[in-house]
N, C-alpha and C. Protein backbone atom coordinates (compact mmCIF):
# COMPACT_ATOMS: atom_id res chain seq x y z
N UNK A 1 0.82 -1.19 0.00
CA UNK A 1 0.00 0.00 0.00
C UNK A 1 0.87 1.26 0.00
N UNK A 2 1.74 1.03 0.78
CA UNK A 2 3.19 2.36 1.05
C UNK A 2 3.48 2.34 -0.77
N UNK A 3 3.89 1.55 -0.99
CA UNK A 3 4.64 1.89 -2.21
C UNK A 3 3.82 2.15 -3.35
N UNK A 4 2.59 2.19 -3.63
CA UNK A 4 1.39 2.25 -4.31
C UNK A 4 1.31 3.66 -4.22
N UNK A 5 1.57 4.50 -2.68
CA UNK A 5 1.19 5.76 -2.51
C UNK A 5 2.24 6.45 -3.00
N UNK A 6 3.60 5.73 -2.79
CA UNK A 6 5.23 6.38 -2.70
C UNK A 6 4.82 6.61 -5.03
N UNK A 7 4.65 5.86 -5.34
CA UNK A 7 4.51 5.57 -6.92
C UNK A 7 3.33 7.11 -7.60
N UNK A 8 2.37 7.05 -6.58
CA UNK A 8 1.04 7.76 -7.03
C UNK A 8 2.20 9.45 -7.23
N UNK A 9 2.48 9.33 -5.51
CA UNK A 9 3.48 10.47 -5.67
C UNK A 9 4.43 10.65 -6.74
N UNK A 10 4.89 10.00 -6.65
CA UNK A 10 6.18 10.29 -7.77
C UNK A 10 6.09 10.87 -9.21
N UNK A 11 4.63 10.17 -9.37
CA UNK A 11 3.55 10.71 -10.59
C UNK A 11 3.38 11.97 -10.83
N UNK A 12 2.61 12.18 -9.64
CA UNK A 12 1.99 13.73 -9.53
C UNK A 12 3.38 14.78 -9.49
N UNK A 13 4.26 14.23 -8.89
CA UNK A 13 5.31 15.20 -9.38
C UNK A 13 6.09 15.31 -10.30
N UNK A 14 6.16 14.17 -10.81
CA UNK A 14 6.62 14.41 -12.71
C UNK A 14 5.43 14.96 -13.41
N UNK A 15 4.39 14.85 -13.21
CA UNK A 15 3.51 15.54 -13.86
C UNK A 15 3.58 17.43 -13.83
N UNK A 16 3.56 17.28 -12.41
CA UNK A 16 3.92 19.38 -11.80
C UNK A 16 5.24 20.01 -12.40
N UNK A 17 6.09 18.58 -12.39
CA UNK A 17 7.29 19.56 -12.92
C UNK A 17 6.84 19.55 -14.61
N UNK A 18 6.51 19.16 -15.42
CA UNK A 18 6.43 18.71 -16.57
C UNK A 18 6.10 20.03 -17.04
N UNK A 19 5.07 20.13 -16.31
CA UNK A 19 4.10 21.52 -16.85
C UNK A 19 4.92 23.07 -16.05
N UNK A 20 5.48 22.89 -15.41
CA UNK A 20 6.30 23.84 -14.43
C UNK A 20 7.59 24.90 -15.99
N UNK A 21 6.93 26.09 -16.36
CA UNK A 21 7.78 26.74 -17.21
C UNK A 21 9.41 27.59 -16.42
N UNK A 22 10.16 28.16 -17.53
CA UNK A 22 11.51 28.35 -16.79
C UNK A 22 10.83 29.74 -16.20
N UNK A 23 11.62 29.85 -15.17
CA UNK A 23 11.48 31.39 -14.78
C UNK A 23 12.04 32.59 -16.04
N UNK A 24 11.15 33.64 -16.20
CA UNK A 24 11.33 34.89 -16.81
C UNK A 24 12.91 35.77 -16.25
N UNK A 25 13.50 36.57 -16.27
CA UNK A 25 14.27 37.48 -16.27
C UNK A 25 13.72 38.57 -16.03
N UNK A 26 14.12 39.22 -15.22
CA UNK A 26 13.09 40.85 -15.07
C UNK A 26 13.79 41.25 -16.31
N UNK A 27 13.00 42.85 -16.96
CA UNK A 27 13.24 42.85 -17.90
C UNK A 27 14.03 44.06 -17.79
N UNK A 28 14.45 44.66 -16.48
CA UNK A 28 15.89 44.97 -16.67
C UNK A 28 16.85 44.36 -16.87
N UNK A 29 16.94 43.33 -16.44
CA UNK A 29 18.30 42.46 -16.44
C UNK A 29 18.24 42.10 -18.57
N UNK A 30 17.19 41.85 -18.73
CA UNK A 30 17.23 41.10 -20.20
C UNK A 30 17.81 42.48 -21.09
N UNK A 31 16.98 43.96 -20.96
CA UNK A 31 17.73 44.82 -21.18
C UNK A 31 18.96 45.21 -21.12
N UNK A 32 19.75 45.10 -19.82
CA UNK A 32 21.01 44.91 -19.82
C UNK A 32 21.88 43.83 -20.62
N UNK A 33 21.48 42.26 -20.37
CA UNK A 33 21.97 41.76 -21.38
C UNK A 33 22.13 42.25 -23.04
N UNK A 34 20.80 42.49 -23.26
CA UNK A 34 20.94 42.89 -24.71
C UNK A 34 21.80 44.29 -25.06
N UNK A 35 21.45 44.60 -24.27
CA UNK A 35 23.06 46.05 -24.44
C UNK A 35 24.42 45.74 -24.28
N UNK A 36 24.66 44.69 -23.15
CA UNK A 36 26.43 44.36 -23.50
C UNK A 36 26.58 43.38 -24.57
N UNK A 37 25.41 42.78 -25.13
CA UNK A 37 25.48 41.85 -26.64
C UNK A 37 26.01 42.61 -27.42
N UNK A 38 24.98 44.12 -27.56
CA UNK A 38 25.19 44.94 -28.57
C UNK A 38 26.48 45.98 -28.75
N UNK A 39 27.13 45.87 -27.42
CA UNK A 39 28.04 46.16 -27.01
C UNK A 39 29.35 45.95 -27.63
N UNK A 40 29.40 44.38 -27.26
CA UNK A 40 30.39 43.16 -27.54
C UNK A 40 30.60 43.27 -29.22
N UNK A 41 29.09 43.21 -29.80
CA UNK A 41 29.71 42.87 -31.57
C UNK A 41 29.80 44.36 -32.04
N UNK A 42 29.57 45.39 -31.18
CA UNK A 42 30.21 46.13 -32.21
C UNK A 42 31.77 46.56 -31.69
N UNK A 43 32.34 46.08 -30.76
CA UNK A 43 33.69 45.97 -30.11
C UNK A 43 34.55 44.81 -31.26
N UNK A 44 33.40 43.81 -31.31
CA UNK A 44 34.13 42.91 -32.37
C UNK A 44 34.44 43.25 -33.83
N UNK A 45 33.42 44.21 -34.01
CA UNK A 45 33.27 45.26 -35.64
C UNK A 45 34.40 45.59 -35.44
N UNK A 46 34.98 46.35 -34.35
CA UNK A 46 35.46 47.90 -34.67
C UNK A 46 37.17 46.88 -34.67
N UNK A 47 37.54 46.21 -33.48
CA UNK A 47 38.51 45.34 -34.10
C UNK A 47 38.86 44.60 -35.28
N UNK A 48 37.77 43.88 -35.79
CA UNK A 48 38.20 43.54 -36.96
C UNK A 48 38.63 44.43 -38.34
N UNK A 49 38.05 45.64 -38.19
CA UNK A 49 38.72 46.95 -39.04
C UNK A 49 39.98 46.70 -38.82
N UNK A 50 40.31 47.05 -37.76
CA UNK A 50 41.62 47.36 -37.19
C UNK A 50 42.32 46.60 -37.47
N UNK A 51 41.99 45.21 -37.49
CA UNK A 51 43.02 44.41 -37.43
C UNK A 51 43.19 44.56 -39.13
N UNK A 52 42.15 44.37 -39.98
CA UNK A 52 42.18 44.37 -41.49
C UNK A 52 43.17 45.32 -42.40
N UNK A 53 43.08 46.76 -41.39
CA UNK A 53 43.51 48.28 -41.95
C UNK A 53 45.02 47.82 -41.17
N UNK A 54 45.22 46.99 -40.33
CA UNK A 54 47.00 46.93 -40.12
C UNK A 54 47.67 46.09 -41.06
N UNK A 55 47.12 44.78 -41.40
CA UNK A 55 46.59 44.00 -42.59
C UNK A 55 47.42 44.70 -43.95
N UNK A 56 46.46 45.49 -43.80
CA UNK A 56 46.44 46.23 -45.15
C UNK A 56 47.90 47.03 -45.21
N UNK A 57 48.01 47.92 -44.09
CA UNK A 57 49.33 48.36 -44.22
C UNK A 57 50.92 47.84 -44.07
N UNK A 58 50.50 46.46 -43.77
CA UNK A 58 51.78 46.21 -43.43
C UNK A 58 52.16 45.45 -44.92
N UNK A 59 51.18 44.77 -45.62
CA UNK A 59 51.54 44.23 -46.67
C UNK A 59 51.90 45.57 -47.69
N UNK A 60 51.39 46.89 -47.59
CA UNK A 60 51.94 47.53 -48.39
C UNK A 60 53.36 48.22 -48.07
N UNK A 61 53.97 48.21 -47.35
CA UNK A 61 54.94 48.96 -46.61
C UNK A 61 56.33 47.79 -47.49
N UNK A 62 57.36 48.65 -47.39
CA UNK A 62 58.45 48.03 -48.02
C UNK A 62 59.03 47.26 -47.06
N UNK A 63 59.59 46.23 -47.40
CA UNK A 63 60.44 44.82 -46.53
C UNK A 63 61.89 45.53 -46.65
């Protein structure tokens, strides 16, 4: 009978979690994320110029 009940349980709580969604982010924090994203690739833009335009000058420069 114990283990009939221990089983019923175990049920009902795979069932609660099943349906149980992730927690949200306040939507400052998601704001903030999305600003150091937007942050980051254009940090990654502005380096890859840089690195391209040294690139560029060093292959033109005399050996």
């Amino acid at each position: 009978m114990e283990k009939e009940t221990d089983d019923l349980k175990k049920e009902l709580l795979i069932i609660r979690l099943a349906k149980m969604k992730a927690p949200t982010l306040p939507k400052a924090s998601t704001d903030k994320i999305k600003r150091l994203q937007s942050d980051i690739r254009q940090l990654q833009q502005s380096d890859d110029h840089q690195y391209t335009a040294a690139a560029a000058a060093t292959r033109h420069s005399a050996l």
